[in-house]
PDB file of N, CA and C in Angstrom:
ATOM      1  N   UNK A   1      30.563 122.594  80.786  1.00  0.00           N
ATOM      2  CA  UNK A   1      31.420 123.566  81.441  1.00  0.00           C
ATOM      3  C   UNK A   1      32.533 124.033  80.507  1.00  0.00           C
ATOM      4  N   UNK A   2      33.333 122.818  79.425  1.00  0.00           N
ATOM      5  CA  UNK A   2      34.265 123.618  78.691  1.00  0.00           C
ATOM      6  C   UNK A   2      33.767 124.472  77.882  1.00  0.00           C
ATOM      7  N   UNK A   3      32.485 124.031  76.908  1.00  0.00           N
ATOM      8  CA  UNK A   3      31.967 124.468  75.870  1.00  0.00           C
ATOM      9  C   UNK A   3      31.597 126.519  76.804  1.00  0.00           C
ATOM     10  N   UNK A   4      31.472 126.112  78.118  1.00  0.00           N
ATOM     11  CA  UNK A   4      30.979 127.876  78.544  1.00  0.00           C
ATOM     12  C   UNK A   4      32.202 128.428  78.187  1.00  0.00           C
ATOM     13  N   UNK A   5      33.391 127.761  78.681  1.00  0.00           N
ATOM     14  CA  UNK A   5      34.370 128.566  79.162  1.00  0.00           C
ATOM     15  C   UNK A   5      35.197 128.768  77.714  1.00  0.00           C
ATOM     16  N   UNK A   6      35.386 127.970  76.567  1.00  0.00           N
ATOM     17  CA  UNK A   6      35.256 128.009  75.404  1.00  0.00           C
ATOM     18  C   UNK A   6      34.283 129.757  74.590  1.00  0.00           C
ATOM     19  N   UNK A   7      33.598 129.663  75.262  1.00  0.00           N
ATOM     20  CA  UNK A   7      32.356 130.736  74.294  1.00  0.00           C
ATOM     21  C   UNK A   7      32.405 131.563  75.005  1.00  0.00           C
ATOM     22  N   UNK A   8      33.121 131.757  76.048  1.00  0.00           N
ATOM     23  CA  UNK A   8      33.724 132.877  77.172  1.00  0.00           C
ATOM     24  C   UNK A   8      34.961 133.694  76.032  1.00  0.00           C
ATOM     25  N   UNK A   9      35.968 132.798  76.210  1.00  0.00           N
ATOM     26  CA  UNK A   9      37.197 133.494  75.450  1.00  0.00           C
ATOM     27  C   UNK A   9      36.864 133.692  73.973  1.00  0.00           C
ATOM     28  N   UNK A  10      36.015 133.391  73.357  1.00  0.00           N
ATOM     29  CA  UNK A  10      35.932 133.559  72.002  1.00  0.00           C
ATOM     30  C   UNK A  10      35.114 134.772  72.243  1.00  0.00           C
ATOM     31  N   UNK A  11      33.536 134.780  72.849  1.00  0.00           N
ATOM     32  CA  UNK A  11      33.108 136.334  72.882  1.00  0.00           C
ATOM     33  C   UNK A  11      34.330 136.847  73.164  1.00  0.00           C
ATOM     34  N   UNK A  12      35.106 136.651  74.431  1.00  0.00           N
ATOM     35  CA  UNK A  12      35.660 138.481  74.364  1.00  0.00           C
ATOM     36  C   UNK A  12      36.764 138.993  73.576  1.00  0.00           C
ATOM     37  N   UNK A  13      37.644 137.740  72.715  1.00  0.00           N
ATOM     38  CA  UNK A  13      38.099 137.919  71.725  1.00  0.00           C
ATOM     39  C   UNK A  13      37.734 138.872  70.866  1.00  0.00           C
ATOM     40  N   UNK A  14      36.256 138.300  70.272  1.00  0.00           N
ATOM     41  CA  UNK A  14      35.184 138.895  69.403  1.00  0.00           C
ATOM     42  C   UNK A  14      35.271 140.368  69.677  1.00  0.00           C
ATOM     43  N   UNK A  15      34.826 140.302  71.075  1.00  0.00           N
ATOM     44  CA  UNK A  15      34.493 141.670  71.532  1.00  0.00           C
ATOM     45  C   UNK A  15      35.358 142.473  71.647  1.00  0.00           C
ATOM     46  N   UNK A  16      36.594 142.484  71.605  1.00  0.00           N
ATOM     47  CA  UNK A  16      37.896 143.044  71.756  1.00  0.00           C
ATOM     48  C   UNK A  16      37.819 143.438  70.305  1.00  0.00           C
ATOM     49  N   UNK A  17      38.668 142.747  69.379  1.00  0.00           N
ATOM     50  CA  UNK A  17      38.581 143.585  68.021  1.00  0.00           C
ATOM     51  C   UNK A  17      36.942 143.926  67.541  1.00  0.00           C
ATOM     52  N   UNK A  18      35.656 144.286  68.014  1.00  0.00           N
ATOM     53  CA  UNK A  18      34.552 144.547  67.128  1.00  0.00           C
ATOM     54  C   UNK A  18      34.773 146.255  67.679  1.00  0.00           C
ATOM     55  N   UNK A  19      35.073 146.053  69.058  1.00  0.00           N
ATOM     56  CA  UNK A  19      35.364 147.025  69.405  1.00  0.00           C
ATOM     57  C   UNK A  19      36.517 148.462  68.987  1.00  0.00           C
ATOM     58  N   UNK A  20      37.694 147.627  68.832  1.00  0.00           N
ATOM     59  CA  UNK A  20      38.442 148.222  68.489  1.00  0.00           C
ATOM     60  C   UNK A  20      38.461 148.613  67.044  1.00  0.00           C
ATOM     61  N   UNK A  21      38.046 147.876  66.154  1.00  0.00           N
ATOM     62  CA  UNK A  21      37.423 148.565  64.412  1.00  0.00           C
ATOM     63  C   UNK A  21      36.272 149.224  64.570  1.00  0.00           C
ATOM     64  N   UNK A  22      35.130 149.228  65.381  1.00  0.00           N
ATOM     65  CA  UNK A  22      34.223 149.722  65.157  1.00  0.00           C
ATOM     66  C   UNK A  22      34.640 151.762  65.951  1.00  0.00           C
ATOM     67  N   UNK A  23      35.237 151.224  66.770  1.00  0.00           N
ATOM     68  CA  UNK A  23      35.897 152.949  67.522  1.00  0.00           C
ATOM     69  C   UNK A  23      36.532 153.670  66.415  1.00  0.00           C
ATOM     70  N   UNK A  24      37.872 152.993  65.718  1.00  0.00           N
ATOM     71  CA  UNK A  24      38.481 153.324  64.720  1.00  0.00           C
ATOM     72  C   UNK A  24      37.914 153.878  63.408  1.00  0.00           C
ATOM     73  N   UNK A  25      37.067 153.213  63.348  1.00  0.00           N
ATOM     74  CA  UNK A  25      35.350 153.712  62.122  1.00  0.00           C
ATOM     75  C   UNK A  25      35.178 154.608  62.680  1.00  0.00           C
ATOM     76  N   UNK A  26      34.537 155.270  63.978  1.00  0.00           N
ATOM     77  CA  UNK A  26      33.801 156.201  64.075  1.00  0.00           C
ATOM     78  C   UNK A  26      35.222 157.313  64.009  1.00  0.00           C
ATOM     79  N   UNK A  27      36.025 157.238  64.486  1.00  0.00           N
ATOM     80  CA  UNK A  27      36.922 158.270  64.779  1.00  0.00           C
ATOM     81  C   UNK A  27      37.367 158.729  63.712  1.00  0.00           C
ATOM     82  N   UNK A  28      37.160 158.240  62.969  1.00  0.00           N
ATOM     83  CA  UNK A  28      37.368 157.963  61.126  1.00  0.00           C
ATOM     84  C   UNK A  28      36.887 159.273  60.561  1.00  0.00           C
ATOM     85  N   UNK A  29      35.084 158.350  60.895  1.00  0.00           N
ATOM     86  CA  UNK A  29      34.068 159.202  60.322  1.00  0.00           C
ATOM     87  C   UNK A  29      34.021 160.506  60.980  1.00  0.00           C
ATOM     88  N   UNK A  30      34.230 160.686  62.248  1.00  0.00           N
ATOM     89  CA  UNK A  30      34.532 161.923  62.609  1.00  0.00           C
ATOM     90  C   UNK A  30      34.868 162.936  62.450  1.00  0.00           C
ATOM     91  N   UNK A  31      36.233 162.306  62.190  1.00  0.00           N
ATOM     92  CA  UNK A  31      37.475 163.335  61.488  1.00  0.00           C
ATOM     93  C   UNK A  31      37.073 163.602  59.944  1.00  0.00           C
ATOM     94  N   UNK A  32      36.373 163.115  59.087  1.00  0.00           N
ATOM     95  CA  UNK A  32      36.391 163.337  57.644  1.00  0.00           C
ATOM     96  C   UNK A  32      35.296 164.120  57.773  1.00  0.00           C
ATOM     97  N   UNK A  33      34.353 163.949  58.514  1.00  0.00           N
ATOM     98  CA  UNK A  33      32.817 165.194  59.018  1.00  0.00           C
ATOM     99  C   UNK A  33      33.462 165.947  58.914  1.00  0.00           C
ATOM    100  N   UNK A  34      34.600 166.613  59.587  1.00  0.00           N
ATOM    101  CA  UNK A  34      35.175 167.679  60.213  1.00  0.00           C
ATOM    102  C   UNK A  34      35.927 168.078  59.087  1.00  0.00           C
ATOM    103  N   UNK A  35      36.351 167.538  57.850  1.00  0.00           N
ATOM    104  CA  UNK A  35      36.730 168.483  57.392  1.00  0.00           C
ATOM    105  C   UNK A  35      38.395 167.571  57.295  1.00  0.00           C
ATOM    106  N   UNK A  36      38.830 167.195  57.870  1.00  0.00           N
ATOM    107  CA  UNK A  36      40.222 166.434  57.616  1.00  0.00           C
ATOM    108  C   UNK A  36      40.482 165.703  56.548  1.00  0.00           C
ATOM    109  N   UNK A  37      41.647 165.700  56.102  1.00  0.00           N
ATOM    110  CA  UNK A  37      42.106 165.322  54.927  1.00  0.00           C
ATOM    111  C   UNK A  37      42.102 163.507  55.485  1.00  0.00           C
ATOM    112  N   UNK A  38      42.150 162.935  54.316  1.00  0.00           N
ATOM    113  CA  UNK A  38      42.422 161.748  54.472  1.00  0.00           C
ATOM    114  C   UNK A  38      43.350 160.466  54.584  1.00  0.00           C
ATOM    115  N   UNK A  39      44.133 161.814  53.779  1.00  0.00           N
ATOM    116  CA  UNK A  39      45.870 161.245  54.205  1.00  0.00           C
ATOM    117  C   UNK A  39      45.977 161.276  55.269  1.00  0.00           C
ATOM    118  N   UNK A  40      45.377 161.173  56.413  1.00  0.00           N
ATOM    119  CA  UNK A  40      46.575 161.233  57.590  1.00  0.00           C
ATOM    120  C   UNK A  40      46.369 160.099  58.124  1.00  0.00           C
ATOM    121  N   UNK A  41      45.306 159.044  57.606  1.00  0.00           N
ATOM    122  CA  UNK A  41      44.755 157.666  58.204  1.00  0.00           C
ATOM    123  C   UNK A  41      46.352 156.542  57.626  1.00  0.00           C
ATOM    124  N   UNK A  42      46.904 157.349  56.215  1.00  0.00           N
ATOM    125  CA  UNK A  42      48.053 156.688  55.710  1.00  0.00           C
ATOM    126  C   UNK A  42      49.502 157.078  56.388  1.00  0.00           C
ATOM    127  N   UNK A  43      50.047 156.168  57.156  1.00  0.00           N
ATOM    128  CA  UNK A  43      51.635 156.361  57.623  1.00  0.00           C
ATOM    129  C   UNK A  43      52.280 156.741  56.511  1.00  0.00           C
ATOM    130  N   UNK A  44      52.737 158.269  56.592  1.00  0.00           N
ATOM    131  CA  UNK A  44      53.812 158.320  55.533  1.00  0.00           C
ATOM    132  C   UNK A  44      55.015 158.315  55.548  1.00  0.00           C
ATOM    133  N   UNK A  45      55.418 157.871  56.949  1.00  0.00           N
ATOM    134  CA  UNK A  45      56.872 157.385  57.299  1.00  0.00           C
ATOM    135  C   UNK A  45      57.270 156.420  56.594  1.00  0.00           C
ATOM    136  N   UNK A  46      58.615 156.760  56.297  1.00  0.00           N
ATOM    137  CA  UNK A  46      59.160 155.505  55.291  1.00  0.00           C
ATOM    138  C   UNK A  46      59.838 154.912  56.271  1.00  0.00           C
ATOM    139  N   UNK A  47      59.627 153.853  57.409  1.00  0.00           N
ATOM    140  CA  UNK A  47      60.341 153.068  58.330  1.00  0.00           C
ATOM    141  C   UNK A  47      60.437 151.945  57.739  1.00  0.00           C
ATOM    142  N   UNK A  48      61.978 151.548  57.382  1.00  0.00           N
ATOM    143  CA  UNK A  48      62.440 150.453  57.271  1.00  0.00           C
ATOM    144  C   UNK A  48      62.675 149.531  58.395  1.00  0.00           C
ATOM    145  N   UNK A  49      61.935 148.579  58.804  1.00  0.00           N
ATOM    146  CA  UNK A  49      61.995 147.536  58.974  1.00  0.00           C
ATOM    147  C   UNK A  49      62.458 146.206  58.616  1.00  0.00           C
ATOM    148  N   UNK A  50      63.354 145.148  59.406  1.00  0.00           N
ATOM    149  CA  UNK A  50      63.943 143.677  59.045  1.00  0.00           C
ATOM    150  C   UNK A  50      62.813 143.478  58.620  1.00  0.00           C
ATOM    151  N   UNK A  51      63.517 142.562  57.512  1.00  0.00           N
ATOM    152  CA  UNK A  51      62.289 141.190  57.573  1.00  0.00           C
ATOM    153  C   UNK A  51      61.941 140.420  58.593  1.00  0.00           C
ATOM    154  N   UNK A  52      61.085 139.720  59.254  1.00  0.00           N
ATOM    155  CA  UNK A  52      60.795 138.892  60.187  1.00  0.00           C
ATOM    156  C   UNK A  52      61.676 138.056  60.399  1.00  0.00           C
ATOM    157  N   UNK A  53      61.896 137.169  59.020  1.00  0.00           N
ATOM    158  CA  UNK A  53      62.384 136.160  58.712  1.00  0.00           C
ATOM    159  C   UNK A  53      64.171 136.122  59.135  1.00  0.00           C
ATOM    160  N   UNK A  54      64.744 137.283  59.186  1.00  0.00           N
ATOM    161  CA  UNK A  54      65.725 137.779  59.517  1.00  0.00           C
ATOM    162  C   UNK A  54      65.446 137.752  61.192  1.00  0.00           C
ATOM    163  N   UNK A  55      64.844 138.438  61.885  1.00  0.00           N
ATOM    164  CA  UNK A  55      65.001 138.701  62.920  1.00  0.00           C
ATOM    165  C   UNK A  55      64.215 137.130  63.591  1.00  0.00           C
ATOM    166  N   UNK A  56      63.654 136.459  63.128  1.00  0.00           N
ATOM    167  CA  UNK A  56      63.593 135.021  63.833  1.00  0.00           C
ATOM    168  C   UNK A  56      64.546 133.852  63.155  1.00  0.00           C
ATOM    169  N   UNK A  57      65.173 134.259  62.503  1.00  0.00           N
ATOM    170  CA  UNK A  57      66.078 133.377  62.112  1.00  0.00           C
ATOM    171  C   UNK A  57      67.404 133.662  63.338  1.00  0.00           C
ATOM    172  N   UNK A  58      68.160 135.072  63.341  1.00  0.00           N
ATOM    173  CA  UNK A  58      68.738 135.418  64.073  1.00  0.00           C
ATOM    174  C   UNK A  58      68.513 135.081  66.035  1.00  0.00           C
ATOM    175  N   UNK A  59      67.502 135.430  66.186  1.00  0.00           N
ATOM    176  CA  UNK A  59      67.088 135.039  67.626  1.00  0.00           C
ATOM    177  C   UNK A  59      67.304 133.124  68.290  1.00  0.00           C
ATOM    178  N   UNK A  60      66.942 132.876  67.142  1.00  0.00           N
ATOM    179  CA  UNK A  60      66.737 131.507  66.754  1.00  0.00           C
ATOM    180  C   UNK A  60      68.305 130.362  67.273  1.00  0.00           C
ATOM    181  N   UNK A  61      68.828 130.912  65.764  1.00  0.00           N
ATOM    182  CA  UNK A  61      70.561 130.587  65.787  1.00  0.00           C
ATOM    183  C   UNK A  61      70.878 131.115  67.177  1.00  0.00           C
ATOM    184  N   UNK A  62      70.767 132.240  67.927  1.00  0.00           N
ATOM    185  CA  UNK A  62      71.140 132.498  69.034  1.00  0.00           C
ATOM    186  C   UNK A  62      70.896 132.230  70.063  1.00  0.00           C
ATOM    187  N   UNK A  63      69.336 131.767  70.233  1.00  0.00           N
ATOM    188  CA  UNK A  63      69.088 131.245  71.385  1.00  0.00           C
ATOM    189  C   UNK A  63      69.369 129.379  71.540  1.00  0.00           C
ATOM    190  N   UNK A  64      69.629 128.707  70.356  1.00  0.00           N
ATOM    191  CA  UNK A  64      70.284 127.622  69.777  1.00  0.00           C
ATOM    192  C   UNK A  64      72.075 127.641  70.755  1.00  0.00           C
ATOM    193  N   UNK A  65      72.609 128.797  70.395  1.00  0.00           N
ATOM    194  CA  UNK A  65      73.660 128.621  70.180  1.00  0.00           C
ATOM    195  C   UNK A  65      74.041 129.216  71.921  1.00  0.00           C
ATOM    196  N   UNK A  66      72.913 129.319  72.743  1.00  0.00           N
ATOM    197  CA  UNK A  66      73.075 130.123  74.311  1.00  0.00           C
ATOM    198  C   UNK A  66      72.719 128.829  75.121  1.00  0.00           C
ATOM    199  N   UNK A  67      72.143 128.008  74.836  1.00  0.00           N
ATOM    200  CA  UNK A  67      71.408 126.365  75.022  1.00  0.00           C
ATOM    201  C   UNK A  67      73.089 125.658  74.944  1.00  0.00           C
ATOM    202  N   UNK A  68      73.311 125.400  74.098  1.00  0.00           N
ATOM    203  CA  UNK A  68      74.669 124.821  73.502  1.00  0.00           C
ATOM    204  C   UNK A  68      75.835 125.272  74.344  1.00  0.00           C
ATOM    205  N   UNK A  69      76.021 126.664  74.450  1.00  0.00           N
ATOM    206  CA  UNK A  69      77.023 126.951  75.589  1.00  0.00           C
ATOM    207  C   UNK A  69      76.731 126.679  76.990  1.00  0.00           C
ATOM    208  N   UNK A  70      75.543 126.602  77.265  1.00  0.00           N
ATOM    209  CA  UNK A  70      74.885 126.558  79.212  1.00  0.00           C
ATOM    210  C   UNK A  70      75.261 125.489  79.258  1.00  0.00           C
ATOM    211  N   UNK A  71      74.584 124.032  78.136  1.00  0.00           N
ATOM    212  CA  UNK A  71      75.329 122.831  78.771  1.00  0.00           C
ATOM    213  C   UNK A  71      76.879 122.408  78.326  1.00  0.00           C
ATOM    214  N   UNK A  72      77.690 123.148  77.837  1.00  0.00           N
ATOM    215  CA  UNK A  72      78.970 123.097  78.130  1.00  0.00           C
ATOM    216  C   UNK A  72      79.305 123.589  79.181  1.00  0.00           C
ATOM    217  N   UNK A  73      79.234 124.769  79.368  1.00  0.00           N
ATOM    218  CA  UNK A  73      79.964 125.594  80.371  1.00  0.00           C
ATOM    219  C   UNK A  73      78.857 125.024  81.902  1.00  0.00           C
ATOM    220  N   UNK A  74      77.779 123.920  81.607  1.00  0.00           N
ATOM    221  CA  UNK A  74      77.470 123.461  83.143  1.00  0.00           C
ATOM    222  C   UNK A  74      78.003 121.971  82.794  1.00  0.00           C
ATOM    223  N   UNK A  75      78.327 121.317  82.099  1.00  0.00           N
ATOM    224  CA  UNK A  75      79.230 119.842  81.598  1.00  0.00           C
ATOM    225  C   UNK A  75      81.076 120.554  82.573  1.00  0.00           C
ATOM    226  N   UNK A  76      81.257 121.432  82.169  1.00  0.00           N
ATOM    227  CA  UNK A  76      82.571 121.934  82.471  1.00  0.00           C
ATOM    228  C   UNK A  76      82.482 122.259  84.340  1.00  0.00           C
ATOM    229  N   UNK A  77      81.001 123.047  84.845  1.00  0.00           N
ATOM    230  CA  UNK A  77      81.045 123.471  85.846  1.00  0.00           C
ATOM    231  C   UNK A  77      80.982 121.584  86.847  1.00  0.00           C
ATOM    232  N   UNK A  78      80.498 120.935  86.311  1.00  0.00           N
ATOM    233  CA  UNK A  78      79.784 119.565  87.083  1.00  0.00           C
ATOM    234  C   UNK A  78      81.170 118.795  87.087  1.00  0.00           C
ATOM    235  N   UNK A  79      82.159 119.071  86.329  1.00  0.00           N
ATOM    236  CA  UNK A  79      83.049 117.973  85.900  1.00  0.00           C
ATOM    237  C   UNK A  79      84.394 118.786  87.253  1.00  0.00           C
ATOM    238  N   UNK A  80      84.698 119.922  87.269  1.00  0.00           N
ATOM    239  CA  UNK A  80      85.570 120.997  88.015  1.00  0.00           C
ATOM    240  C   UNK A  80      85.296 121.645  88.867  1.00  0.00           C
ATOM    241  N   UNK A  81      83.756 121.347  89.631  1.00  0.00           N
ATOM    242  CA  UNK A  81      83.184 121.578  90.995  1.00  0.00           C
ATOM    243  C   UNK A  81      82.374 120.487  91.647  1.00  0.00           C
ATOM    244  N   UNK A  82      81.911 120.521  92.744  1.00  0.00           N
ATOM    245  CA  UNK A  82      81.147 119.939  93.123  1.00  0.00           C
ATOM    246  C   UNK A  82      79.778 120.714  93.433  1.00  0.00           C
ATOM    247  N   UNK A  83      79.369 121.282  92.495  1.00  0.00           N
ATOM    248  CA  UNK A  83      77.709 121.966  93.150  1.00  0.00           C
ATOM    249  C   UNK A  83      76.836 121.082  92.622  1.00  0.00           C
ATOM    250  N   UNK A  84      76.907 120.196  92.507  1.00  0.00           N
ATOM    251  CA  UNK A  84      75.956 118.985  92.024  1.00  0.00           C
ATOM    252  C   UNK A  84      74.752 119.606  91.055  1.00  0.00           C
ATOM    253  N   UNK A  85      74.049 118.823  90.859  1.00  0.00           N
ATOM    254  CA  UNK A  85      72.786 118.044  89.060  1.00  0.00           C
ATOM    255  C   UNK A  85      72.656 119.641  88.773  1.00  0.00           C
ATOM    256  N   UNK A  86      72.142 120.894  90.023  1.00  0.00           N
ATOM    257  CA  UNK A  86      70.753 122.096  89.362  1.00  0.00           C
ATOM    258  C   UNK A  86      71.820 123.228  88.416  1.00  0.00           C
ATOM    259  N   UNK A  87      73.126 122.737  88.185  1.00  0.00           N
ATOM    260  CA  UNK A  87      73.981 123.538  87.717  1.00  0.00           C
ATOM    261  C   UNK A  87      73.641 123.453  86.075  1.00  0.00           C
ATOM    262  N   UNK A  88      73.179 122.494  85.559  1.00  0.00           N
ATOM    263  CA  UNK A  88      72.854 122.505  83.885  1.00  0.00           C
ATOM    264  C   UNK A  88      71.715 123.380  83.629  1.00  0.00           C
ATOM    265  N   UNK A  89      70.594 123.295  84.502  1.00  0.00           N
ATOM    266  CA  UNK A  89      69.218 124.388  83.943  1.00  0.00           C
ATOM    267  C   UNK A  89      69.880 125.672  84.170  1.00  0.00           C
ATOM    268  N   UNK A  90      70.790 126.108  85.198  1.00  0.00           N
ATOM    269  CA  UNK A  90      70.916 127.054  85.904  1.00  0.00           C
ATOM    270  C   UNK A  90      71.579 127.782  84.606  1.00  0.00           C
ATOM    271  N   UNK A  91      73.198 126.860  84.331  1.00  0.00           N
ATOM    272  CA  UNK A  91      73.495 127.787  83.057  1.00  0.00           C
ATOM    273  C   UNK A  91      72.745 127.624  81.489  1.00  0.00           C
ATOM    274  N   UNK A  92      72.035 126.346  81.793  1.00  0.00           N
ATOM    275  CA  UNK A  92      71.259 127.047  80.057  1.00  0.00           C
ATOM    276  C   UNK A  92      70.284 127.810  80.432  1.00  0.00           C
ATOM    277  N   UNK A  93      69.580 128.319  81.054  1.00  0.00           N
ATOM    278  CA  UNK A  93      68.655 129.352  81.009  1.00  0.00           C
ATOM    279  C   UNK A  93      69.383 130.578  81.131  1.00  0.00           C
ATOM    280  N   UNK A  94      70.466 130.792  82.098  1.00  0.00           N
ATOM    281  CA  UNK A  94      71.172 131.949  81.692  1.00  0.00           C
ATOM    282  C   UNK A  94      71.916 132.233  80.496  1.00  0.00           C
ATOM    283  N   UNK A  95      72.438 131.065  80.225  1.00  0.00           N
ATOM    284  CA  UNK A  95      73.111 131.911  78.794  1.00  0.00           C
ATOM    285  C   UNK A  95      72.477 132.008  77.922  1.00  0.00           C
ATOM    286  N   UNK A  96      71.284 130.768  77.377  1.00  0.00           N
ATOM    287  CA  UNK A  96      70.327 131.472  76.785  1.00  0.00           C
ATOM    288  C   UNK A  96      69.086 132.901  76.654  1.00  0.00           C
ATOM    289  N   UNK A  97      69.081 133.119  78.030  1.00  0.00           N
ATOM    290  CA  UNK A  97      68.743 134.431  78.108  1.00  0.00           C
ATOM    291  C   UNK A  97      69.801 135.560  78.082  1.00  0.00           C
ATOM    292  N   UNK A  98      70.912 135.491  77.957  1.00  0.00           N
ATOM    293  CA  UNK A  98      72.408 136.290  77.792  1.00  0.00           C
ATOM    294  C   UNK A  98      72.253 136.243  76.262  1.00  0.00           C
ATOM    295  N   UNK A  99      72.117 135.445  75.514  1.00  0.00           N
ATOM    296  CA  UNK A  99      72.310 135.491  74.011  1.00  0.00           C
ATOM    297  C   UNK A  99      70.645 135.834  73.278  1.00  0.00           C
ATOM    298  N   UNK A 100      69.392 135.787  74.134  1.00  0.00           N
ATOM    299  CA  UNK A 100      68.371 136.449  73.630  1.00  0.00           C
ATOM    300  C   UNK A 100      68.783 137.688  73.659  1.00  0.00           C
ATOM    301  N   UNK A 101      69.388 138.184  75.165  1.00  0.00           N
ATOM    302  CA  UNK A 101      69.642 139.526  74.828  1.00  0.00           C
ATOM    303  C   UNK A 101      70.191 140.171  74.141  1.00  0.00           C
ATOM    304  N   UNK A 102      71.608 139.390  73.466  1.00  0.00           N
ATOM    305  CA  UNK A 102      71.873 139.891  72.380  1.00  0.00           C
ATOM    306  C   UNK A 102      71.296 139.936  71.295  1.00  0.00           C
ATOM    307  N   UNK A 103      70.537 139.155  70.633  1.00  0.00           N
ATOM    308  CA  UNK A 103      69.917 139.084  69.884  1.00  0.00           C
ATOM    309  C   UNK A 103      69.130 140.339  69.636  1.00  0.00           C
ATOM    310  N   UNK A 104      68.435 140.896  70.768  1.00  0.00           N
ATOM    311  CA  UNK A 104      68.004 141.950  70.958  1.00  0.00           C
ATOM    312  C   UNK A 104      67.937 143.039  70.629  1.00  0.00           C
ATOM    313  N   UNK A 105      69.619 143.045  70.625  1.00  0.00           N
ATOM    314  CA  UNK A 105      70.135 144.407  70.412  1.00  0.00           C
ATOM    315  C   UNK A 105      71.118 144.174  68.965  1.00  0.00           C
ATOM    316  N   UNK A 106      70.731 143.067  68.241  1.00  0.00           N
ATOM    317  CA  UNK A 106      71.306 143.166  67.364  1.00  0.00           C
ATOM    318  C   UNK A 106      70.614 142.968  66.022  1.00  0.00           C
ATOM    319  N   UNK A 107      68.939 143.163  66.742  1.00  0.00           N
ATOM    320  CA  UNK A 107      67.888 143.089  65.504  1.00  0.00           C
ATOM    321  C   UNK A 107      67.605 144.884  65.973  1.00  0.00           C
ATOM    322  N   UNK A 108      67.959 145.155  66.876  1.00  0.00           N
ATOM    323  CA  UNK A 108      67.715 146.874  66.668  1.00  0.00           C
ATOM    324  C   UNK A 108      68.949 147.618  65.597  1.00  0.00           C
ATOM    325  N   UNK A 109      70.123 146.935  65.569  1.00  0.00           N
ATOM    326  CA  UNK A 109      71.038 147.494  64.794  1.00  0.00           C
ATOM    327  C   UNK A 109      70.807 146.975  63.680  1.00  0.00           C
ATOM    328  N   UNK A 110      69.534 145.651  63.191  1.00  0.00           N
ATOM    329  CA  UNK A 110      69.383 145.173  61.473  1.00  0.00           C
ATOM    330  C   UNK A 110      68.228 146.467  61.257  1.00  0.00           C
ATOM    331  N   UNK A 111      67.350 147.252  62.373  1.00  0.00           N
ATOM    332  CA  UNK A 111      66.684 147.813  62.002  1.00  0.00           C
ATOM    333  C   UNK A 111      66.913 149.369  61.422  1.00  0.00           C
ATOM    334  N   UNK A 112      68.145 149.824  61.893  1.00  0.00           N
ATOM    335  CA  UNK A 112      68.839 150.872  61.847  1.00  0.00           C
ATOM    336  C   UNK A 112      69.106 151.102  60.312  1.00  0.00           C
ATOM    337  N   UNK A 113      69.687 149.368  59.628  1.00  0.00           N
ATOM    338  CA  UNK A 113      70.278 149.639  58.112  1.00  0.00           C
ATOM    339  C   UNK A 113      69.139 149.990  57.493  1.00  0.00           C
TER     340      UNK A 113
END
């Protein structure tokens, strides 16, 4: 039963990109039948793009550093309220998703330089 369900996701893997290069070929060959130049298969946009390495380093440190504040600021909420234990997931998942978002918007402004 695994080995089916195994040779399930790998065909349609398979079948997903044979598909998608083999369309791309013909549409190819199509267009060059016809007479089209061949430059246009080449992006000649010069889009600067971060490095990766930049933009997961950054996300990284930040979502590090949104973890680090949730359980302070739920160490601070547990110690100066009484809403008892679900207050630590509550603020590290929010502030870590508060500081992905920045992150966000601050690998769109590394993409800008």
């Amino acid at each position: 039963m695994e080995v089916a369900i195994l040779a399930v996701i790998f065909g349609s893997l398979f079948g997903i990109f044979y598909l998608y290069f083999s369309t791309r070929n013909k549409e190819r060959l199509a267009l060059i039948e016809k007479g089209a130049d061949a430059s246009i298969f080449i992006s000649t946009k010069n889009q600067k793009t971060a490095p990766i390495w930049k933009v997961l380093i950054l996300n990284i440190s930040l979502l590090l550093m949104g973890i680090g504040l949730g359980i302070f600021i739920g160490l601070i909420l547990d110690t100066y309220t009484n809403l008892g234990q679900p207050v630590y997931p509550a603020t590290v998942f929010f502030t870590a998703g508060l500081c992905l978002f920045a992150g966000f918007h601050l690998t769109k402004s590394l993409d800008k330089e």
